[in-house]
PDB file of N, CA and C in Angstrom:
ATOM      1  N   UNK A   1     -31.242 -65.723  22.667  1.00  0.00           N
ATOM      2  CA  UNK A   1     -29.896 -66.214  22.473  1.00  0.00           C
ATOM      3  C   UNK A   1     -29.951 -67.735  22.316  1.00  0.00           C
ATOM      4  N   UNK A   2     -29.397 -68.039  21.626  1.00  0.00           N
ATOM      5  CA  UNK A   2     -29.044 -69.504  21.068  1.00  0.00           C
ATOM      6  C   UNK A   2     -27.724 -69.753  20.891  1.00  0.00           C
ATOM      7  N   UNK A   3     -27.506 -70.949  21.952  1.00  0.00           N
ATOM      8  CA  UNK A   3     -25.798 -71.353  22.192  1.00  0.00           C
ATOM      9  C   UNK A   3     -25.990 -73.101  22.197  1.00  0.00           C
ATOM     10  N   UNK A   4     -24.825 -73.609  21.757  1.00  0.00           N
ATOM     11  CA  UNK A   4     -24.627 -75.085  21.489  1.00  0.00           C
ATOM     12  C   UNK A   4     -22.949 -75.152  22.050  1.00  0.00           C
ATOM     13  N   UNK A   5     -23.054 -76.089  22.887  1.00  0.00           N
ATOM     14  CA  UNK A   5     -22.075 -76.273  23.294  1.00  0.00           C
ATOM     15  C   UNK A   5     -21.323 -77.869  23.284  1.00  0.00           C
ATOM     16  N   UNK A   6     -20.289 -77.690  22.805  1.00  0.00           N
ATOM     17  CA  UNK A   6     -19.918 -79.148  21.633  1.00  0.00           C
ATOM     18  C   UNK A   6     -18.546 -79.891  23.040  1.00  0.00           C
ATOM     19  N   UNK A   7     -19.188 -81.088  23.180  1.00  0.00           N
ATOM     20  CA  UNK A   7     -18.155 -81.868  23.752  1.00  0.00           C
ATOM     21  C   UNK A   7     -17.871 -83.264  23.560  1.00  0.00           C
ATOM     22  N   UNK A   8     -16.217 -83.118  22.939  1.00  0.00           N
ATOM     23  CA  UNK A   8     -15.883 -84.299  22.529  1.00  0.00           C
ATOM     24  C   UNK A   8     -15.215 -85.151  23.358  1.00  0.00           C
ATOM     25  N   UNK A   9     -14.640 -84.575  24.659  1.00  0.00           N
ATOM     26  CA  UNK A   9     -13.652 -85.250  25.402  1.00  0.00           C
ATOM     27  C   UNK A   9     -14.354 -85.124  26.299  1.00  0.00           C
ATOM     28  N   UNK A  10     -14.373 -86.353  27.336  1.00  0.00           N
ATOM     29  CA  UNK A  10     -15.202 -86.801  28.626  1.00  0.00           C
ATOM     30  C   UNK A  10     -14.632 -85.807  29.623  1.00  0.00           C
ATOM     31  N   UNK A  11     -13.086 -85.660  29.723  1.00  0.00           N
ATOM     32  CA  UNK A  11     -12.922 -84.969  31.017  1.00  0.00           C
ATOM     33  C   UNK A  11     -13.469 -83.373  30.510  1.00  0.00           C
ATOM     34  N   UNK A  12     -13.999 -82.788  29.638  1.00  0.00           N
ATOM     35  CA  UNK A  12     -14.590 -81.941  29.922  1.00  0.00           C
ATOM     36  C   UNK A  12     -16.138 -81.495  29.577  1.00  0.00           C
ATOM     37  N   UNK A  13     -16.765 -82.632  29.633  1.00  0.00           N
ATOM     38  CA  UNK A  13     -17.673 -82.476  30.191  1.00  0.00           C
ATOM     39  C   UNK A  13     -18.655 -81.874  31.437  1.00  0.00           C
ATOM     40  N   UNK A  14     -18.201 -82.354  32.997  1.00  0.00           N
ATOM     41  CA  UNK A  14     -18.828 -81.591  33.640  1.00  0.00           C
ATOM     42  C   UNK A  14     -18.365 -79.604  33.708  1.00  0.00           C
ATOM     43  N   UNK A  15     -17.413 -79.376  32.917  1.00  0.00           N
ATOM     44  CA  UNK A  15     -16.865 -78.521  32.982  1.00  0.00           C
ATOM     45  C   UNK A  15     -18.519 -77.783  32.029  1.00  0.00           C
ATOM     46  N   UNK A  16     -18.500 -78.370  31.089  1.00  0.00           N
ATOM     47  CA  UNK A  16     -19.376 -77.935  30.177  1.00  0.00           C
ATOM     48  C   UNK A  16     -20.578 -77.581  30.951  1.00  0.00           C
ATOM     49  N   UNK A  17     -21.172 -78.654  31.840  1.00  0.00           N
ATOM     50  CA  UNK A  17     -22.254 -78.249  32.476  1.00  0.00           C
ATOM     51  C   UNK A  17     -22.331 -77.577  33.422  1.00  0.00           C
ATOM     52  N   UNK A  18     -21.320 -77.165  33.968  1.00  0.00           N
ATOM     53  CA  UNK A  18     -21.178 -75.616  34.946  1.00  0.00           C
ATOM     54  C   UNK A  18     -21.507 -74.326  34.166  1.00  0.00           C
ATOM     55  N   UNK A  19     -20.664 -74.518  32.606  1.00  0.00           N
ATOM     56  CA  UNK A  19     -20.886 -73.557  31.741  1.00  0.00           C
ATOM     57  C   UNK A  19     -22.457 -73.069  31.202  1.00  0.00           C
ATOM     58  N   UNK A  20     -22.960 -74.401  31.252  1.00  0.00           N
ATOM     59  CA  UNK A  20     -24.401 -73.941  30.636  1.00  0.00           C
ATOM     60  C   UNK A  20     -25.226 -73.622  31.747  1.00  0.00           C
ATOM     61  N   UNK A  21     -24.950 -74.084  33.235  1.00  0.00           N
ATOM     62  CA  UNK A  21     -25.663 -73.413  34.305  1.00  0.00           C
ATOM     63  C   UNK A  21     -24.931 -72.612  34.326  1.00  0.00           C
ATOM     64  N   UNK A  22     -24.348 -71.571  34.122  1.00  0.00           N
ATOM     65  CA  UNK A  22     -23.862 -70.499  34.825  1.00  0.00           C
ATOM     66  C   UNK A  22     -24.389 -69.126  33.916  1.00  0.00           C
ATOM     67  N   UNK A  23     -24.429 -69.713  32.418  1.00  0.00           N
ATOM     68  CA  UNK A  23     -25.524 -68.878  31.378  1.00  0.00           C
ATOM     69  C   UNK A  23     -26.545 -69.105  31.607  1.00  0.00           C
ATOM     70  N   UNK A  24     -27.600 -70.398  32.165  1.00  0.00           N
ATOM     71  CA  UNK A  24     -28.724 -70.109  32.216  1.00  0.00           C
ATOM     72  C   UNK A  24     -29.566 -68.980  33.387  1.00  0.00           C
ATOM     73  N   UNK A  25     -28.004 -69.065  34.706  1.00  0.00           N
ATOM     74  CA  UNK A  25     -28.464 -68.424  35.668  1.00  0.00           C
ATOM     75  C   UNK A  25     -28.348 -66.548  35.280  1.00  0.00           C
ATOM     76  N   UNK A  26     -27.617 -66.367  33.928  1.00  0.00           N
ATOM     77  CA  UNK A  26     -27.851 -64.985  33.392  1.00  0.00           C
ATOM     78  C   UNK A  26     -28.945 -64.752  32.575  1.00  0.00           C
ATOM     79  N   UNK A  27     -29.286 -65.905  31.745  1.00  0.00           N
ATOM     80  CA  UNK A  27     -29.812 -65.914  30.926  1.00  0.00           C
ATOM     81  C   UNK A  27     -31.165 -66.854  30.887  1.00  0.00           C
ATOM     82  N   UNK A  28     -32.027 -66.692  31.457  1.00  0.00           N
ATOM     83  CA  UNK A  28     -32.930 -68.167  32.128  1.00  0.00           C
ATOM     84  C   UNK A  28     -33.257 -68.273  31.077  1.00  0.00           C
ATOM     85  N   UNK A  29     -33.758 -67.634  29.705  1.00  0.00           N
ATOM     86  CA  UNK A  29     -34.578 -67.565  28.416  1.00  0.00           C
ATOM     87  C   UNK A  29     -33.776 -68.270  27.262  1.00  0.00           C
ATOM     88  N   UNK A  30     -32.424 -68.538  27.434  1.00  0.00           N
ATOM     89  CA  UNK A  30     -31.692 -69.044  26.527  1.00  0.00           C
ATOM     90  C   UNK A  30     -31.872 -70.370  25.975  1.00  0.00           C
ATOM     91  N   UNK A  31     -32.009 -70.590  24.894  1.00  0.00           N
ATOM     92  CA  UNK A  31     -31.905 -71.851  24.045  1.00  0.00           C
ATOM     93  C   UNK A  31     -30.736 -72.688  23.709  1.00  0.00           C
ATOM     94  N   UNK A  32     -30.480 -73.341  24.694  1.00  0.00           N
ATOM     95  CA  UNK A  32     -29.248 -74.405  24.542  1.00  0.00           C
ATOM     96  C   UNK A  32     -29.432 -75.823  24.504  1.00  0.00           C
ATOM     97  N   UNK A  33     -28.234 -75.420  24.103  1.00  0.00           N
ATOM     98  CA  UNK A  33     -28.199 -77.307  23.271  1.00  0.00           C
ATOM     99  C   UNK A  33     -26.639 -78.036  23.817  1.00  0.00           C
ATOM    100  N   UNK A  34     -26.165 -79.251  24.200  1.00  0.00           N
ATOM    101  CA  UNK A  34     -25.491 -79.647  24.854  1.00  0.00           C
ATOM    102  C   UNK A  34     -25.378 -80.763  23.489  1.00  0.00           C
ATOM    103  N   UNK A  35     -24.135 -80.488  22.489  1.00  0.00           N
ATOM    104  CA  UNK A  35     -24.035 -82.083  21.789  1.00  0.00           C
ATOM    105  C   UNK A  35     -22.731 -82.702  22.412  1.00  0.00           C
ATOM    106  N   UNK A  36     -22.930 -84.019  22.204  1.00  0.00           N
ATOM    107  CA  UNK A  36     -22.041 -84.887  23.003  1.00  0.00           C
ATOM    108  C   UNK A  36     -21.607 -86.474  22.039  1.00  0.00           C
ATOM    109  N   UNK A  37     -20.419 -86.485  21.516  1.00  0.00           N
ATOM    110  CA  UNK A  37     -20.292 -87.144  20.453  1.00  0.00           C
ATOM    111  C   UNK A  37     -18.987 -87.545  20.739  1.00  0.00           C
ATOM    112  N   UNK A  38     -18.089 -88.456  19.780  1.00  0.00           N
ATOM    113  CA  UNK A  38     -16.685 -88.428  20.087  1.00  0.00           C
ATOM    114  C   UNK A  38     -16.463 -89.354  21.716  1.00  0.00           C
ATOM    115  N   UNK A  39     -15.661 -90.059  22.183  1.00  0.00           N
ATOM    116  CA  UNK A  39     -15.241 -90.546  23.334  1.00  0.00           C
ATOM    117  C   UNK A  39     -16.262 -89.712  24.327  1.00  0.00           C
ATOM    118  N   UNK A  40     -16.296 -88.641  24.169  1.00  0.00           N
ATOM    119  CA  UNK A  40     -17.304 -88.378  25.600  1.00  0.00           C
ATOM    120  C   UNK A  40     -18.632 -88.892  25.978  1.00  0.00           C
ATOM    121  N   UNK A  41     -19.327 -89.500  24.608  1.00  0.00           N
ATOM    122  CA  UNK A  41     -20.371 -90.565  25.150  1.00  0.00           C
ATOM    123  C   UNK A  41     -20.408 -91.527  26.581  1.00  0.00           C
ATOM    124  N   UNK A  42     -19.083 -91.584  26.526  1.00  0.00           N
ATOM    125  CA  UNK A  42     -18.566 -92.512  27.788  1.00  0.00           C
ATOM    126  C   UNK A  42     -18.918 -91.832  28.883  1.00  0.00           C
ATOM    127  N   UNK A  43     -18.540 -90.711  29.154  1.00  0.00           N
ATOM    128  CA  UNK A  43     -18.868 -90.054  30.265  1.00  0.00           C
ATOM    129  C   UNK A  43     -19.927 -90.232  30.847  1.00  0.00           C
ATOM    130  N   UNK A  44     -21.075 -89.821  29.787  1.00  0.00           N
ATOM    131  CA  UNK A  44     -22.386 -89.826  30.117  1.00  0.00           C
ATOM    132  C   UNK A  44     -23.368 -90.799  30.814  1.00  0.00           C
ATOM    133  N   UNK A  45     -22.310 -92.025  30.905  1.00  0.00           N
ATOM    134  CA  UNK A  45     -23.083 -92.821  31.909  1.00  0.00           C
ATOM    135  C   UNK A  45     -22.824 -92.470  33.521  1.00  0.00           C
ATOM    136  N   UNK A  46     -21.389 -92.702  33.226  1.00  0.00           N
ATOM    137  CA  UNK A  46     -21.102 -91.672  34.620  1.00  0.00           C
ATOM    138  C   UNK A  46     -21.272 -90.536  35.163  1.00  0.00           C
ATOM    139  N   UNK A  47     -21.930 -89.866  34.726  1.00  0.00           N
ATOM    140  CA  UNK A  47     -22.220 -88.417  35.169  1.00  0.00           C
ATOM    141  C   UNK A  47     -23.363 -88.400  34.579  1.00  0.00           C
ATOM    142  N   UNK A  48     -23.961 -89.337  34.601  1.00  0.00           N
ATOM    143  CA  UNK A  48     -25.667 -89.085  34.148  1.00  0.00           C
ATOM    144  C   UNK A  48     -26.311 -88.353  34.777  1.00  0.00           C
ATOM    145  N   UNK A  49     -26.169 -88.033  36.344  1.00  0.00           N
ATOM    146  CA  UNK A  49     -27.289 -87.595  37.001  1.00  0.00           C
ATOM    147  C   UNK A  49     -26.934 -86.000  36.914  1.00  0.00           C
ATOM    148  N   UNK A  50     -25.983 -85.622  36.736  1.00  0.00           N
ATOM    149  CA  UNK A  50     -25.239 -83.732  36.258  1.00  0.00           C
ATOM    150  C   UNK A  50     -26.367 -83.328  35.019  1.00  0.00           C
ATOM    151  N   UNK A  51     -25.956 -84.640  33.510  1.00  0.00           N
ATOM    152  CA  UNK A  51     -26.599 -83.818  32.687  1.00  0.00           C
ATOM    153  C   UNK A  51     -28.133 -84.067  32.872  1.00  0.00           C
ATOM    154  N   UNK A  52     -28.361 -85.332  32.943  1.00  0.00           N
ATOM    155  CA  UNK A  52     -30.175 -85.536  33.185  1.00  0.00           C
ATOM    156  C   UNK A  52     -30.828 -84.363  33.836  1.00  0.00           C
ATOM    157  N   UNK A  53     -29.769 -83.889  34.648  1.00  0.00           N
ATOM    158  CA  UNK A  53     -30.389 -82.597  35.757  1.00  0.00           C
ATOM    159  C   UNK A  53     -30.625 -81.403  34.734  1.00  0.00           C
ATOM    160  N   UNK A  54     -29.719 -81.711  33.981  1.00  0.00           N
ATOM    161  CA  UNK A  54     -29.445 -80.204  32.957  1.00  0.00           C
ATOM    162  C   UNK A  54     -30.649 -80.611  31.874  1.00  0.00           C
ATOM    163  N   UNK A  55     -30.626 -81.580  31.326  1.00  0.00           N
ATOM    164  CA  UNK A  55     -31.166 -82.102  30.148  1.00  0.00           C
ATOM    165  C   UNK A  55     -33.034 -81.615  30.662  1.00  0.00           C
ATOM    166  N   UNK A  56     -32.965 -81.112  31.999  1.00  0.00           N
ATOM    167  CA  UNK A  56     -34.844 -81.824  32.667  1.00  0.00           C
ATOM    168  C   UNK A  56     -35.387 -80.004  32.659  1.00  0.00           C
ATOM    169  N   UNK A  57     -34.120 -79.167  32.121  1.00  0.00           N
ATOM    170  CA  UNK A  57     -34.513 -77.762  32.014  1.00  0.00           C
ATOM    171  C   UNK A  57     -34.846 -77.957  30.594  1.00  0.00           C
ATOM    172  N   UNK A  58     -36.176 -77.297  30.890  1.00  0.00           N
ATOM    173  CA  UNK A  58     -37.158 -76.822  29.333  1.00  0.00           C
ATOM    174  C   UNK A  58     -36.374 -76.227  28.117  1.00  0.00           C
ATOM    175  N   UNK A  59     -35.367 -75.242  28.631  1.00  0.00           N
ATOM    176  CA  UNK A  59     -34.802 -74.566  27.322  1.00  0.00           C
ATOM    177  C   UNK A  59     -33.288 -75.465  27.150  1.00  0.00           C
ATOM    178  N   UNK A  60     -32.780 -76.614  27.641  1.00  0.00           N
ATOM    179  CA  UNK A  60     -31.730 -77.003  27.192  1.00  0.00           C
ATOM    180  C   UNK A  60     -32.325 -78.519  26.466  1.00  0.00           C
ATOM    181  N   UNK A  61     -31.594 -78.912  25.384  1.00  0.00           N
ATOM    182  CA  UNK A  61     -31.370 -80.240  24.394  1.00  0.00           C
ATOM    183  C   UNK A  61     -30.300 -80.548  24.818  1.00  0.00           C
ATOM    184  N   UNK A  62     -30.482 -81.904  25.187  1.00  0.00           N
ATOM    185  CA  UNK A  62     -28.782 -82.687  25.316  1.00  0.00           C
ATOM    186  C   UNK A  62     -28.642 -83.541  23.895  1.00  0.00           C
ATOM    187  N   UNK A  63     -28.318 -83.695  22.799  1.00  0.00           N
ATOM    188  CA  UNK A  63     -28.423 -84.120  21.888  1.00  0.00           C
ATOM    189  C   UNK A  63     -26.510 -85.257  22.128  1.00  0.00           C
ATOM    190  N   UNK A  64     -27.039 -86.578  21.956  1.00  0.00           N
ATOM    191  CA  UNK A  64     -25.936 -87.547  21.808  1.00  0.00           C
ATOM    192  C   UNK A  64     -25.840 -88.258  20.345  1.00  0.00           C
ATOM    193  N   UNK A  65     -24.685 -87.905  20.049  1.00  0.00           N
ATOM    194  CA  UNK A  65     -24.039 -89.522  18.812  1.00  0.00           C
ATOM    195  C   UNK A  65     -24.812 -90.156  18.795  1.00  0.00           C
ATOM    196  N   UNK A  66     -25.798 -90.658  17.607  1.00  0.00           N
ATOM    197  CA  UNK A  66     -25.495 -92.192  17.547  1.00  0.00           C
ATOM    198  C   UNK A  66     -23.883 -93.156  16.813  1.00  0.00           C
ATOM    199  N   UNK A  67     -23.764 -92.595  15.888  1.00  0.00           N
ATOM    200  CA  UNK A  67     -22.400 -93.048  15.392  1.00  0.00           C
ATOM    201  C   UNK A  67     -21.566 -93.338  16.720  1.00  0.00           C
ATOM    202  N   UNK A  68     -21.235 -92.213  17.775  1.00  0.00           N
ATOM    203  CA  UNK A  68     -20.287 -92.658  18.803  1.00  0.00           C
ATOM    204  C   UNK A  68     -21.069 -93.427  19.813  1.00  0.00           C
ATOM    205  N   UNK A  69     -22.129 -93.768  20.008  1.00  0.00           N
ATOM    206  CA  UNK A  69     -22.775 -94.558  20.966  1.00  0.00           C
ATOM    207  C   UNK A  69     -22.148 -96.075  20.404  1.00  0.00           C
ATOM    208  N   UNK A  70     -22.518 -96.491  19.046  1.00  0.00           N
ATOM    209  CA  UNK A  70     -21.615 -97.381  18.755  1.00  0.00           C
ATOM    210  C   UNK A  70     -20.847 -97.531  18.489  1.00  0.00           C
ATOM    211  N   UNK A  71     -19.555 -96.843  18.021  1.00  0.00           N
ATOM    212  CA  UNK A  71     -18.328 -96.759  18.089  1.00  0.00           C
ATOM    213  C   UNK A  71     -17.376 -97.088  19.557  1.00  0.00           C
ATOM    214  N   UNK A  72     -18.220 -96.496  20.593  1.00  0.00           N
ATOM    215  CA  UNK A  72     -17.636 -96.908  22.317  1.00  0.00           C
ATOM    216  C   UNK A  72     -18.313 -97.787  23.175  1.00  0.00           C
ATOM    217  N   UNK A  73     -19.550 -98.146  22.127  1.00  0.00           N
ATOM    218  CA  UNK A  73     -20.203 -99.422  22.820  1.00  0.00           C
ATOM    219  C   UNK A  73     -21.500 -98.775  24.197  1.00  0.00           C
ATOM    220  N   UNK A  74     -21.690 -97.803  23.986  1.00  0.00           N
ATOM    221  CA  UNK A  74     -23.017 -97.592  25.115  1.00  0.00           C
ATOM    222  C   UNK A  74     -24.014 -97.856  24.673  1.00  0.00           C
ATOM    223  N   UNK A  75     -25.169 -97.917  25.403  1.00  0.00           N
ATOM    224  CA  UNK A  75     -25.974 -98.563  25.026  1.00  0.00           C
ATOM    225  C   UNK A  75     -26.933 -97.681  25.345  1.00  0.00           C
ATOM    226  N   UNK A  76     -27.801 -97.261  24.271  1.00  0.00           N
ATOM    227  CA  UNK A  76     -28.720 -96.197  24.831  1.00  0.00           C
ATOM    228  C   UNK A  76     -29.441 -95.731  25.868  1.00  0.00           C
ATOM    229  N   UNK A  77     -29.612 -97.748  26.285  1.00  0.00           N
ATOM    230  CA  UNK A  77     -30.748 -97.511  27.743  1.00  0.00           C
ATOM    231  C   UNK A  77     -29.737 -97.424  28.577  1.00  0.00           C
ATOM    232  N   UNK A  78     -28.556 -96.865  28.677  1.00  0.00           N
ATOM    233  CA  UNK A  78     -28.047 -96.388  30.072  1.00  0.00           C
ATOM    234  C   UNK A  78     -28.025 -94.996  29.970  1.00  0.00           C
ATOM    235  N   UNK A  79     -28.569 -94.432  29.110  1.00  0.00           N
ATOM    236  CA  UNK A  79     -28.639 -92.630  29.484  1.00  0.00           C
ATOM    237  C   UNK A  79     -30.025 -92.212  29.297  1.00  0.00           C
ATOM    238  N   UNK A  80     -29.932 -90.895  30.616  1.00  0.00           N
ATOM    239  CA  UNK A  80     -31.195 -90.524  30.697  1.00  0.00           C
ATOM    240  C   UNK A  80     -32.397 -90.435  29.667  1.00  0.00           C
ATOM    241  N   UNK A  81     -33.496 -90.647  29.806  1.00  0.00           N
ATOM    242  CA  UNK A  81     -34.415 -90.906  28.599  1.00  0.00           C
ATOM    243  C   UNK A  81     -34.686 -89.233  28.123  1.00  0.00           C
ATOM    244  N   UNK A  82     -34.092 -88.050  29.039  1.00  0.00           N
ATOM    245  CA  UNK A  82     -34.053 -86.762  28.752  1.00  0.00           C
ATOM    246  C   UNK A  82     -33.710 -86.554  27.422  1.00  0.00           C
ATOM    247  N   UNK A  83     -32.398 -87.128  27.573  1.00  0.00           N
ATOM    248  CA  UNK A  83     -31.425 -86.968  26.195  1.00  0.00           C
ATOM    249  C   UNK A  83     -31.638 -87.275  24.740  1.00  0.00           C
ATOM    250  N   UNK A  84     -31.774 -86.791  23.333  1.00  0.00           N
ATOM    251  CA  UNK A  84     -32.063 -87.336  22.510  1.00  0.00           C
ATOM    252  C   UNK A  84     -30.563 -87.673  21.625  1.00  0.00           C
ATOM    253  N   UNK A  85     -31.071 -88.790  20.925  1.00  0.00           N
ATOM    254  CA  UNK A  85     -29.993 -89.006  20.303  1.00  0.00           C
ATOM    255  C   UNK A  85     -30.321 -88.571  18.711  1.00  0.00           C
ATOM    256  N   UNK A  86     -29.104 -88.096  18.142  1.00  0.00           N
ATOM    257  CA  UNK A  86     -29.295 -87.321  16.621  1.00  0.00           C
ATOM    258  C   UNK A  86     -28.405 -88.692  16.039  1.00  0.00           C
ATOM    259  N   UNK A  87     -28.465 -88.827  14.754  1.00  0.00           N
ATOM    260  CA  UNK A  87     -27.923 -89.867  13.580  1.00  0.00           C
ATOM    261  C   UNK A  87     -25.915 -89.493  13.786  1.00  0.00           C
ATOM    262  N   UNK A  88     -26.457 -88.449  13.481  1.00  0.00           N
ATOM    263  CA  UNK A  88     -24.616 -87.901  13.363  1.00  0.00           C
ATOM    264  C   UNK A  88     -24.507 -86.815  14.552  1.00  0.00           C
ATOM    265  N   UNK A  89     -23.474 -86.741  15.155  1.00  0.00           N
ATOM    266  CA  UNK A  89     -22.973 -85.567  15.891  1.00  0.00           C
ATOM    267  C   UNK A  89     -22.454 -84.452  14.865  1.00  0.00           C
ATOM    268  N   UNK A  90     -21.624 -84.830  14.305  1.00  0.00           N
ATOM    269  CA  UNK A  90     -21.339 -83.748  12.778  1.00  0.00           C
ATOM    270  C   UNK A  90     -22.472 -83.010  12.227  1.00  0.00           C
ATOM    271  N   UNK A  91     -23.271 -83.398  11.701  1.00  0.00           N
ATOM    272  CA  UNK A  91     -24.133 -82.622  10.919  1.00  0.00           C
ATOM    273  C   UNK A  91     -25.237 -82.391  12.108  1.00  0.00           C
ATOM    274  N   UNK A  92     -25.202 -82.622  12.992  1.00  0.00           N
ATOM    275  CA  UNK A  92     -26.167 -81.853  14.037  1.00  0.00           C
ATOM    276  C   UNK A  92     -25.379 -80.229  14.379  1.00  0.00           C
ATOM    277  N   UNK A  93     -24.043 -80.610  14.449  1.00  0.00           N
ATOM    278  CA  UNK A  93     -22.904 -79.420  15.230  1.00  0.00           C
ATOM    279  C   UNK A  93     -23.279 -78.686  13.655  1.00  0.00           C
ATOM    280  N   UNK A  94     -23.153 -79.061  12.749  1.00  0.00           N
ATOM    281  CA  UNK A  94     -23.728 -77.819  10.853  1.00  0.00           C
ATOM    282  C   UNK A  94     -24.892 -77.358  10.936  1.00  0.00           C
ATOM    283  N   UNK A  95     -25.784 -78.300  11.324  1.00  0.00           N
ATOM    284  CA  UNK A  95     -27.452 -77.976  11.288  1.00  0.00           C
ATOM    285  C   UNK A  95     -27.696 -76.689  12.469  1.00  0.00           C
ATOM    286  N   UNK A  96     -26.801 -76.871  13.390  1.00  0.00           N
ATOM    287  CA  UNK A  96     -27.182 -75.653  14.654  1.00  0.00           C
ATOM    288  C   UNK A  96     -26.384 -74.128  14.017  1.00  0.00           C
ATOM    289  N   UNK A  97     -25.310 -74.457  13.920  1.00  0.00           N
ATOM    290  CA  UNK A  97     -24.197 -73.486  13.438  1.00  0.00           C
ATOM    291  C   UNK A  97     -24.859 -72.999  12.483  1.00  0.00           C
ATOM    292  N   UNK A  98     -25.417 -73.853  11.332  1.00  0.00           N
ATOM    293  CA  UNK A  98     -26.239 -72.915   9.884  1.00  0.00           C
ATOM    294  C   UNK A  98     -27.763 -72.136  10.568  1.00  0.00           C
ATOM    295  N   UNK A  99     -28.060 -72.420  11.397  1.00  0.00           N
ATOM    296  CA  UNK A  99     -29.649 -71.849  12.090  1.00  0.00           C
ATOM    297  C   UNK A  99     -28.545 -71.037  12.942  1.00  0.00           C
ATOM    298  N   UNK A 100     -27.583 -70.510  13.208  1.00  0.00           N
ATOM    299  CA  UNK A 100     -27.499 -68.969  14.185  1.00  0.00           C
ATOM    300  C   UNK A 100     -27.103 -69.700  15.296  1.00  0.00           C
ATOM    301  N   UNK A 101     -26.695 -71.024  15.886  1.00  0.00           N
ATOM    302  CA  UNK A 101     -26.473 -71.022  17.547  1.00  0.00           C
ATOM    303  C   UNK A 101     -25.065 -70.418  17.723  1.00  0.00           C
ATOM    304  N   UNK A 102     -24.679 -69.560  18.529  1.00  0.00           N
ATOM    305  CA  UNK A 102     -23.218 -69.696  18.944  1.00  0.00           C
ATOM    306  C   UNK A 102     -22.496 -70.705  19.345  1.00  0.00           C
ATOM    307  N   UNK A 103     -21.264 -71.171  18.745  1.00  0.00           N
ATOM    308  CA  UNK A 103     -20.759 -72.450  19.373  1.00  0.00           C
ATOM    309  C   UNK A 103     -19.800 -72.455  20.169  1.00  0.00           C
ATOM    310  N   UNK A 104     -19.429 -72.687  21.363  1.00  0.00           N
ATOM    311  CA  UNK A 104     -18.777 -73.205  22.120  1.00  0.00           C
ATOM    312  C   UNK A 104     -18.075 -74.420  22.520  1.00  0.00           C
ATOM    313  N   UNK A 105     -16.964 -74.296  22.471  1.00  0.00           N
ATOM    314  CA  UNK A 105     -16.372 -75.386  22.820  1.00  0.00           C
ATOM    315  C   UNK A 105     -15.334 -75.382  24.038  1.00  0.00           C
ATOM    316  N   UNK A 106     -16.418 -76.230  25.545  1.00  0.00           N
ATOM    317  CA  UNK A 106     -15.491 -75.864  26.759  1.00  0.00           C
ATOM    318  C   UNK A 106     -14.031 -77.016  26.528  1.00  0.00           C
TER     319      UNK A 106
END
């Protein structure tokens, strides 16, 4: 199973990461992906240590904006070095969706 779970708004974020622990605890084998683009970049400094935790499991990708990293002004070296950052959040959320992930949006 392959799931991507898309968050654009900060306040639901940790919501998101309950969601993807709560499939991994059904699903330990699952291939997930966490993109994070849009105003919720912001979050991610603040709640770094939730996703870094999530990001440090083998089968999850936390994939971040670059476009929204500079658009809200973060600065890469404040998020976990777990996390990778993709060019676009858009065509990462096409590139998963065209390869089969299910998408979610908490």
């Amino acid at each position: 199973m392959q799931v991507l779970f898309h968050v654009d708004d900060s306040a639901r974020l940790s919501g998101a990461v309950r969601n993807i622990e709560n499939l991994l605890d059904e699903i330990p084998a699952a291939t997930v992906e966490l993109l994070v683009n849009g105003p919720a970049v912001q979050a991610l400094v603040s709640q770094n240590d939730a996703v870094a935790h999530l990001a440090a499991r083998p089968v999850v990708t936390v994939a971040v904006c670059q476009n929204s990293l500079h658009r809200f002004n973060v600065d890469p070296a404040q998020l976990p070095q777990a996390m990778t950052i993709v060019a676009s959040g858009v065509v990462e959320l096409a590139r998963k969706q065209e390869a089969g992930f299910a998408y979610i949006k908490p």
